[in-house]
Protein backbone atom coordinates (compact mmCIF):
# COMPACT_ATOMS: atom_id res chain seq x y z
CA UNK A 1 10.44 -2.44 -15.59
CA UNK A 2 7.76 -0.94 -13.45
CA UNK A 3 7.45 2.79 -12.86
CA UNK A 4 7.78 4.49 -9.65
CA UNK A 5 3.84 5.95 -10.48
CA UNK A 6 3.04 2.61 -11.71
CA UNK A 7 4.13 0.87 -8.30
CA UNK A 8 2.26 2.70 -6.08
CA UNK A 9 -0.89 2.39 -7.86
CA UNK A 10 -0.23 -1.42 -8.07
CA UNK A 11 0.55 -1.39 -4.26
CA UNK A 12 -2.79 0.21 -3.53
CA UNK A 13 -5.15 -2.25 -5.25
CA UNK A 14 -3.25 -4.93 -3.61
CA UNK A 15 -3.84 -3.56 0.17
CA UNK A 16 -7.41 -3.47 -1.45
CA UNK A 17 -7.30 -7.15 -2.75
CA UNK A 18 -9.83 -9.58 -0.82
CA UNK A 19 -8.90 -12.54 -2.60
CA UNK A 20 -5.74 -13.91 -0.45
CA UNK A 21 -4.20 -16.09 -4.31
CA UNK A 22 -4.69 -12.57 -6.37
CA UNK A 23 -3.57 -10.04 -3.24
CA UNK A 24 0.24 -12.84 -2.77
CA UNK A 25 0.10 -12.74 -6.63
CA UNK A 26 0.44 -9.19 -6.73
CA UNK A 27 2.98 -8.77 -3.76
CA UNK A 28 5.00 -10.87 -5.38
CA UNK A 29 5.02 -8.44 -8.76
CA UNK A 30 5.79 -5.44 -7.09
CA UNK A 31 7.48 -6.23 -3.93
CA UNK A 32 11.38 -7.56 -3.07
CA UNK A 33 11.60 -10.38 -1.55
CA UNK A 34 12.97 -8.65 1.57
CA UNK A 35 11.30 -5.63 1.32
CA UNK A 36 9.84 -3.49 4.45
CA UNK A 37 6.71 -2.40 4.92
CA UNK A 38 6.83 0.39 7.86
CA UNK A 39 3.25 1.55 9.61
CA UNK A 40 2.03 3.20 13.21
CA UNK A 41 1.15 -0.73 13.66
CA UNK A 42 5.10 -1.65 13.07
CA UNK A 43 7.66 -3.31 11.06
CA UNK A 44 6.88 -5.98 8.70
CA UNK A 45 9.30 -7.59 6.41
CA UNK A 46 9.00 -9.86 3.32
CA UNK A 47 6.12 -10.96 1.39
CA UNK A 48 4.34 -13.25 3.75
CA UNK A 49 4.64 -10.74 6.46
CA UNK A 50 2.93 -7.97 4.23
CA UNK A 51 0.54 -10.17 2.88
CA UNK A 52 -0.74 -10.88 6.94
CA UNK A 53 -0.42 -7.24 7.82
CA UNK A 54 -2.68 -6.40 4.81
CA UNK A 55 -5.49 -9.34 5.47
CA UNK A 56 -5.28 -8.28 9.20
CA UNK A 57 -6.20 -4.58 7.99
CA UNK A 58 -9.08 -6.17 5.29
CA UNK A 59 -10.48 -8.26 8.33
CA UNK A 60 -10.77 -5.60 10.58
CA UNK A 61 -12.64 -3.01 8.20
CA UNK A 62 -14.57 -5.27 5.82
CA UNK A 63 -16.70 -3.11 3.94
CA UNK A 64 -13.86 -0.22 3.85
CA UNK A 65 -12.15 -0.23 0.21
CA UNK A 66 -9.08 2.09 -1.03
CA UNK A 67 -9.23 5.34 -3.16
CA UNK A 68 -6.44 7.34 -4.50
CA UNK A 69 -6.31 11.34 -3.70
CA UNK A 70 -4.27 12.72 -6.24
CA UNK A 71 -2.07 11.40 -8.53
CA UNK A 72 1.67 10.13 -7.99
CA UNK A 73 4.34 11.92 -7.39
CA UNK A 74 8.00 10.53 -7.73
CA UNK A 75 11.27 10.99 -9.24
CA UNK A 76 14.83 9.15 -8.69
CA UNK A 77 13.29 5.99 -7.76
CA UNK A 78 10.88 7.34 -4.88
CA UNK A 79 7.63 8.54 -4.91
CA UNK A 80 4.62 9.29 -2.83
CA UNK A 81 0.55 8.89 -3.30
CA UNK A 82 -2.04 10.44 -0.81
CA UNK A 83 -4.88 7.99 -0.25
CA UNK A 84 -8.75 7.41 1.14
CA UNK A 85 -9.85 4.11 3.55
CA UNK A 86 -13.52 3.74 3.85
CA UNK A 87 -16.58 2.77 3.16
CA UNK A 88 -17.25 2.46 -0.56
CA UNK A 89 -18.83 5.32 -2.23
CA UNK A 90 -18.45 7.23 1.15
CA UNK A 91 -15.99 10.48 2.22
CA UNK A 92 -12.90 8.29 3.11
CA UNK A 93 -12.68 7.80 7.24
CA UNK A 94 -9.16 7.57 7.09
CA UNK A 95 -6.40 9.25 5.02
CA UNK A 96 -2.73 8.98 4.36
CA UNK A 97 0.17 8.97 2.41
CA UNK A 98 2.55 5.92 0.92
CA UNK A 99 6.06 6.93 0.66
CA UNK A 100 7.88 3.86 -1.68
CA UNK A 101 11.57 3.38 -2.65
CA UNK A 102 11.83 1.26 -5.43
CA UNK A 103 14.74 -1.00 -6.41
CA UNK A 104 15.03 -2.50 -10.13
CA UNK A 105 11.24 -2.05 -10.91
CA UNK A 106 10.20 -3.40 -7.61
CA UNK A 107 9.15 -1.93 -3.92
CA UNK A 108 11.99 -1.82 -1.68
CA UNK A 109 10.14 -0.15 1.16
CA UNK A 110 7.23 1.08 2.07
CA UNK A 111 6.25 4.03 4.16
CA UNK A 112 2.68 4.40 5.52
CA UNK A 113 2.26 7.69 7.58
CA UNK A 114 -1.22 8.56 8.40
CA UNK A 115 -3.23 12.09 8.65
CA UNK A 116 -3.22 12.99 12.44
CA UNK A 117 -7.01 14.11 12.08
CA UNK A 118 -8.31 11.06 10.82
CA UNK A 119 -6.71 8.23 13.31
């Protein structure tokens, strides 16, 4: 079974993942099959749903790429992971936070809340 830590490290490289078969590979790993991903751009539930809302996001910025700040912190099946969106090897241009609950090794929901300063 996955690891609270484990999962949202997993979850980050797969909003990073430009290659559609390896990004629905990895969604499939670590997600439910109804689980809810929650952003400021809305509601999206189940893998195919995620999977859109994450190429829409790697369309958009194409030369941004995803850094973690800090290290995982979780306990009792949730956790929480501060993290960079920019250009690579570049101060992050936007920053936020990933709040999972995790079911039986797997994501159940995800929270995205991002840092007011940096919208």
């Amino acid at each position: 079974m996955q690891s609270v830590d484990d999962l949202l490290r997993k979850n980050l490289e797969a909003f990073g993942e430009r290659d559609a078969e390896k990004r629905r590979t990895a969604i499939s790993t670590i997600w439910e099959s109804d689980g809810v991903f929650i952003d400021p751009d809305g509601l999206h539930i189940g893998p195919e749903a995620i999977d859109n809302a994450i190429e829409h996001l790697l369309l958009k910025f194409a030369d941004f790429v995803f850094s973690e700040l800090g290290v995982p912190d979780s306990h009792n099946g949730i956790g929480r992971l501060a993290w960079g969106f920019g250009p690579a090897g570049k101060k992050p241009t936007v920053t936020g936070l990933d709040v999972i609950v995790s079911k039986a090794g797997k994501i159940e929901a995800l929270y995205t809340f991002l840092d007011p300063a940096r919208r």
